[in-house]
Protein backbone atom coordinates (compact mmCIF):
# COMPACT_ATOMS: atom_id res chain seq x y z
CA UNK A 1 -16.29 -7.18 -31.42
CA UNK A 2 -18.67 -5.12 -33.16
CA UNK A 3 -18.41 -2.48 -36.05
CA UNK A 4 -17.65 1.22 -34.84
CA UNK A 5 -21.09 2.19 -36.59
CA UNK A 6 -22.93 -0.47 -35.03
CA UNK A 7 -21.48 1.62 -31.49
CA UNK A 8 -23.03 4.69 -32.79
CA UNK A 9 -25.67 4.62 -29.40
CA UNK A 10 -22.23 3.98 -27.07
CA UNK A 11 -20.19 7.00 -27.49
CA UNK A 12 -18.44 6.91 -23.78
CA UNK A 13 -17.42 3.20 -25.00
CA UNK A 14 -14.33 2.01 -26.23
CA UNK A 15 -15.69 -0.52 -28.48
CA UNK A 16 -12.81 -2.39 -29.14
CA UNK A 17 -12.94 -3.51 -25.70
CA UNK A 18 -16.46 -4.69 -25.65
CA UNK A 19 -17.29 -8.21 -25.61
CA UNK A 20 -20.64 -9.70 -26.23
CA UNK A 21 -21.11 -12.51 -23.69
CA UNK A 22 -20.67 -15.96 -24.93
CA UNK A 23 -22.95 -18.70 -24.00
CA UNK A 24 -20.17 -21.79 -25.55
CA UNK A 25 -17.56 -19.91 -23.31
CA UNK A 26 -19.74 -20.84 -20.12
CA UNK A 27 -19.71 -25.02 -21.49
CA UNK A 28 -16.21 -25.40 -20.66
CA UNK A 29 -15.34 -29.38 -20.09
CA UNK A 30 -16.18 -29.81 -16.19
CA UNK A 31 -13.12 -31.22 -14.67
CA UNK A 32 -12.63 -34.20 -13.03
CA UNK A 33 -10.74 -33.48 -9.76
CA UNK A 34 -12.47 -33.77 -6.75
CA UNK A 35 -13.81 -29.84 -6.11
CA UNK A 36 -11.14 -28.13 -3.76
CA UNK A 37 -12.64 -26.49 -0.78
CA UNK A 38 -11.25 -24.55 2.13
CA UNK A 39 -12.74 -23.96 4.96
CA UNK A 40 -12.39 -21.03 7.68
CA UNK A 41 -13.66 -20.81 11.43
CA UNK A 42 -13.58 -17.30 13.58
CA UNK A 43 -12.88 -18.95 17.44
CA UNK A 44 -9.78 -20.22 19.42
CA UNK A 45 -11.92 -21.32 21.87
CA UNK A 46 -11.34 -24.78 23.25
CA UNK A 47 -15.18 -25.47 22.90
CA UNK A 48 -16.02 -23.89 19.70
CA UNK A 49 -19.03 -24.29 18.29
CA UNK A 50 -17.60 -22.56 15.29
CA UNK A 51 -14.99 -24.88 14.73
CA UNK A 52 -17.94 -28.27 15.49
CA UNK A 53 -19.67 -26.38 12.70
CA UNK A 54 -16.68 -26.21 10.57
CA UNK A 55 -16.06 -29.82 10.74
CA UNK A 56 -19.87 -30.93 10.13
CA UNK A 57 -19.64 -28.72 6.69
CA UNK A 58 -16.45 -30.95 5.93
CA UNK A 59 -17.86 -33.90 6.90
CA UNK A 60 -20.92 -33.12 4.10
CA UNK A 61 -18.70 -31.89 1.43
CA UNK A 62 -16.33 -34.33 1.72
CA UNK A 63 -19.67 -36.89 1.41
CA UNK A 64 -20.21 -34.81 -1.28
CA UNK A 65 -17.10 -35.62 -3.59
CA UNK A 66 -15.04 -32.80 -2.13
CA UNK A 67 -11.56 -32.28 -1.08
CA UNK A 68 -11.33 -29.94 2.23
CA UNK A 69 -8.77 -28.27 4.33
CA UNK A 70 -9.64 -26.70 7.32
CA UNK A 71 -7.32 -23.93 8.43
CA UNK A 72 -6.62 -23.43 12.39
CA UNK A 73 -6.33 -19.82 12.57
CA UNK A 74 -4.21 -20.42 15.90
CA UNK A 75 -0.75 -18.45 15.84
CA UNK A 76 -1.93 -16.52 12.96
CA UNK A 77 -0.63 -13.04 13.91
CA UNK A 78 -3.08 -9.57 13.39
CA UNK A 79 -2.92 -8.34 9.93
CA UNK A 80 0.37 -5.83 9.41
CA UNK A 81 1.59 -7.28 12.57
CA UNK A 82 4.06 -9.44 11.25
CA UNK A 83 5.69 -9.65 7.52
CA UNK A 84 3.42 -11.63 5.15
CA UNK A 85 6.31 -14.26 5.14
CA UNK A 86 5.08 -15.67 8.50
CA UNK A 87 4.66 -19.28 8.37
CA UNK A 88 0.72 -18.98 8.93
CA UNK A 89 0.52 -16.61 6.83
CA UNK A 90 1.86 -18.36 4.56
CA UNK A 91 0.00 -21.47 5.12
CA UNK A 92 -3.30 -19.33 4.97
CA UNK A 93 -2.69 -17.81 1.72
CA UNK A 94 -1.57 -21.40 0.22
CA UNK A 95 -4.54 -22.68 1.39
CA UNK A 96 -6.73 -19.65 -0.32
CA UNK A 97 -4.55 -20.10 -3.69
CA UNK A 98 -5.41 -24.21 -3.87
CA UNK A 99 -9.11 -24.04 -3.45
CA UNK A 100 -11.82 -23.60 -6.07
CA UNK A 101 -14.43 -22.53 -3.46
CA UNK A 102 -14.83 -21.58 0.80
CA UNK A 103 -16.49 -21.84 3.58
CA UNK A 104 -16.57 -18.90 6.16
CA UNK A 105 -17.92 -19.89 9.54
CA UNK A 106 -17.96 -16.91 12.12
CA UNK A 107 -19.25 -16.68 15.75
CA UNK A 108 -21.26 -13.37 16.19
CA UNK A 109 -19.72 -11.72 18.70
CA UNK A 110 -21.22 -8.17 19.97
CA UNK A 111 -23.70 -8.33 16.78
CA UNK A 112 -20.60 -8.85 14.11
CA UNK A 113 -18.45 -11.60 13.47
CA UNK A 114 -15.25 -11.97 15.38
CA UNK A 115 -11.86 -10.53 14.68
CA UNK A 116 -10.26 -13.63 14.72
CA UNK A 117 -12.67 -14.24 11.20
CA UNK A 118 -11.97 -10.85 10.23
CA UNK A 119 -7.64 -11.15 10.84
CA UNK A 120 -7.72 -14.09 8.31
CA UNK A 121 -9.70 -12.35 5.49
CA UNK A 122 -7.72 -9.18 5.38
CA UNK A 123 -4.44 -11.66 5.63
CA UNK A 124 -5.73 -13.09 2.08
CA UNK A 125 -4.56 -10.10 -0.32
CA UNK A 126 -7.07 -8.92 -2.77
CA UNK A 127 -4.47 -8.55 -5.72
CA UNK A 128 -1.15 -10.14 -6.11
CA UNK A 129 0.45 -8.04 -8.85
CA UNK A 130 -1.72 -8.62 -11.57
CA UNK A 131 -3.45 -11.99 -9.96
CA UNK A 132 -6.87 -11.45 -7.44
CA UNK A 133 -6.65 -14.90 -5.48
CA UNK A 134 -10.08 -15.50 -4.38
CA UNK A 135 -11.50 -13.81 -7.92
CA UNK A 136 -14.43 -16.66 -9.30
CA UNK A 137 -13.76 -18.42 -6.32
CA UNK A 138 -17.56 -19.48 -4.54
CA UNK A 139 -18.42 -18.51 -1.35
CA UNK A 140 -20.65 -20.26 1.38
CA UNK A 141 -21.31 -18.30 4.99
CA UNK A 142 -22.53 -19.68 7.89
CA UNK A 143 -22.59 -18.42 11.65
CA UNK A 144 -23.07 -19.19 15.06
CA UNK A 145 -24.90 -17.44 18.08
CA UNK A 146 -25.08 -17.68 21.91
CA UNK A 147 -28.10 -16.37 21.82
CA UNK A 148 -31.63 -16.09 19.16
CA UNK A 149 -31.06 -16.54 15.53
CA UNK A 150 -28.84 -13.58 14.09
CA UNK A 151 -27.87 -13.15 10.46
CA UNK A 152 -25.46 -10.05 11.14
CA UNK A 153 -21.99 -12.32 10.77
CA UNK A 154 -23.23 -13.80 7.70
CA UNK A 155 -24.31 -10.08 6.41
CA UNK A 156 -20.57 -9.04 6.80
CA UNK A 157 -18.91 -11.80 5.50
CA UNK A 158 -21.40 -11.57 2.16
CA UNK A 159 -20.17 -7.94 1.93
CA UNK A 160 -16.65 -8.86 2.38
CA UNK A 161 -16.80 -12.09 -0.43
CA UNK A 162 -18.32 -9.42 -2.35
CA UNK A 163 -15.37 -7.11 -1.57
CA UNK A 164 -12.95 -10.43 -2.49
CA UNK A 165 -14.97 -10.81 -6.09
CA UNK A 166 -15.96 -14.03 -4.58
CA UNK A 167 -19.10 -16.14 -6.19
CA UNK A 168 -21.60 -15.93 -2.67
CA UNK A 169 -23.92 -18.67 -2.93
CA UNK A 170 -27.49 -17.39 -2.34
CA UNK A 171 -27.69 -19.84 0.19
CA UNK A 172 -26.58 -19.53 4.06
CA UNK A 173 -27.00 -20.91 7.41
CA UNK A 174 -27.13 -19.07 11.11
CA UNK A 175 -27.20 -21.52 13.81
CA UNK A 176 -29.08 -19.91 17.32
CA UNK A 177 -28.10 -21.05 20.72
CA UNK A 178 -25.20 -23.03 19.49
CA UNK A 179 -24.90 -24.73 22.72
CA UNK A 180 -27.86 -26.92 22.00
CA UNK A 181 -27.50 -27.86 18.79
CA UNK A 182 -24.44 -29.83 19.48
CA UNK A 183 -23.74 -33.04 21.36
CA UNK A 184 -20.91 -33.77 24.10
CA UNK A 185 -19.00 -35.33 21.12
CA UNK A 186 -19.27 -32.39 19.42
CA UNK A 187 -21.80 -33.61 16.68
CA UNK A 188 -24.45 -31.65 15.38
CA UNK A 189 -27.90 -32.87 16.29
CA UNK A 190 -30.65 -32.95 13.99
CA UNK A 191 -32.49 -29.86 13.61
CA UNK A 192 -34.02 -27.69 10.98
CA UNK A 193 -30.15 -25.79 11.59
CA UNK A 194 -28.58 -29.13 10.52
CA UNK A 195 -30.81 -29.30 7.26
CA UNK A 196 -29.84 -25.88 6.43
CA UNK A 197 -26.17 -26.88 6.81
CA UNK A 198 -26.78 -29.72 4.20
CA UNK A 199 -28.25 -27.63 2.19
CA UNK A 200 -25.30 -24.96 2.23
CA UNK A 201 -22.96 -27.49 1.65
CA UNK A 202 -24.96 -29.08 -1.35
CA UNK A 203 -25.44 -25.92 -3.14
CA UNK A 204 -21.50 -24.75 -2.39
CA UNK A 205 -20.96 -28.30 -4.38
CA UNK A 206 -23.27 -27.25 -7.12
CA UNK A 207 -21.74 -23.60 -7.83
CA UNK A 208 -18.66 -24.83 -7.36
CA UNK A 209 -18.97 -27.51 -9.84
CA UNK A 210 -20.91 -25.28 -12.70
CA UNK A 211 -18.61 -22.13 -11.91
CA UNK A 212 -15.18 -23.40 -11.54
CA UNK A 213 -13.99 -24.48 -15.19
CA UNK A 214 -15.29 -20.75 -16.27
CA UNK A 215 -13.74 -18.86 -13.53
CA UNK A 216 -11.68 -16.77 -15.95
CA UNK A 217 -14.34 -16.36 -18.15
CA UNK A 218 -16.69 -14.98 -15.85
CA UNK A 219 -14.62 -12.65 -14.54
CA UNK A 220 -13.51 -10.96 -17.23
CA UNK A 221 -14.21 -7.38 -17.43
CA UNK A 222 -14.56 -4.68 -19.49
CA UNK A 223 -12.89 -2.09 -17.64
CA UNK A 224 -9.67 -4.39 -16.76
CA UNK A 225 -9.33 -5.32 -20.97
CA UNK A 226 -9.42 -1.65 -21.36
CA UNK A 227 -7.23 -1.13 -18.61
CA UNK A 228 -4.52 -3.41 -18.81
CA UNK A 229 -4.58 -2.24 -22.75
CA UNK A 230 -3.65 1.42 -21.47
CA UNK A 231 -0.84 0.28 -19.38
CA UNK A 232 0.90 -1.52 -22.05
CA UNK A 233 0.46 0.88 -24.21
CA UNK A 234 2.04 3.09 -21.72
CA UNK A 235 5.05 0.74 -21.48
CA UNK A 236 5.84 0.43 -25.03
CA UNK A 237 5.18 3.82 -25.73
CA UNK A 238 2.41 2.45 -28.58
CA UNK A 239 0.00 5.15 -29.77
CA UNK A 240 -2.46 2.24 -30.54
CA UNK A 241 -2.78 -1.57 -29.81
């Protein structure tokens, strides 16, 4: 905290709420659990390319030192359809709640991903009373296309991890003409696409890794301190805190 005269060139600020950033807050002690990763696929189709892509990304991370679940979004109901008590519902949120970081993998259908992707993002709630789930969580986004290589899937998805104060990793993958880049055992083949998948799923491992331990830190803001001060001052009925 600084001294009110040293906030002389801040006047809109309330400088008791200010915090200079701390570079020993960011050394945390890395823990030692395998990193926790969930992983999310936008098809119900019985030969999804989405859900072969899914399972290639767990098959790195878990090479990597990760632990993955994979979530079937089949039976999960639309959004407001059905209380959030439904069993998949449930299940999805639990899912969100145990892992450290995700992986959102998204047909583009009609040049945006699907709605099946879209049903099980707005299922995960932004805020939970005073708890954001996915907050400091990372982010990786890949899609898949029928057609030439696309990036609009992955576009929304960034704006919506954004939306979910999620850590995006600058990296991403888009996989064209899906149908030949996998084999009848549903294996990914090796292609420049593949490489870009391991590299996704390195870097995911990486951010995950450095980010995770100071989650909290990173995400604490300014305007929530202040915030959160005004409301209990509100409750108590304190003219200062």
């Amino acid at each position: 905290m600084r001294r009110a005269s040293a906030l002389s060139d801040l006047p809109a600020a309330a400088g008791e709420y200010l915090r200079t950033p701390d570079p020993e807050a960011l050394r945390a002690p890395f823990s030692t659990h395998k990193p926790r990763i969930l992983i999310l696929y936008g098809s119900l189709r019985e030969v999804s390319y989405s859900r072969m892509l899914a399972h290639e990304a767990r098959r790195l991370l878990e090479h990597f030192g990760c632990e993955v679940r994979i979530f079937d979004p089949k039976g999960l109901p639309l959004p407001d359809e059905v209380p959030a008590s439904h069993p998949k519902v449930q299940e999805l949120r639990e899912m969100s709640e145990w892992s450290e970081g995700q992986v959102w993998v998204s047909p583009e259908r009609h040049g945006a991903m699907t709605g099946i992707m879209k049903a099980q993002i707005d299922w995960i709630p932004l805020a939970i009373g005073a708890v954001r789930p996915t907050q400091g969580k990372t982010l990786a986004v890949m899609e898949v296309s029928g057609g030439s290589q696309s990036f609009n899937a992955v576009n929304q998805m960034r704006v919506l991890g954004r939306w979910m104060r999620m850590l995006t990793i600058p990296n991403q993958s888009s996989v064209a003409k899906a149908y030949q880049e996998f084999d009848a055992d549903g294996r990914m083949k090796a292609s420049p696409f593949y490489d870009r998948v391991v590299d996704v799923c390195e870097e995911l491992v990486k951010f995950t890794l450095l980010t995770r331990d100071a989650s909290a830190y990173l995400t604490d803001r300014y305007s929530e301190r202040k915030e959160k001060a005004a409301d209990l001052e509100r409750r108590t009925s304190l003219k200062s805190i």
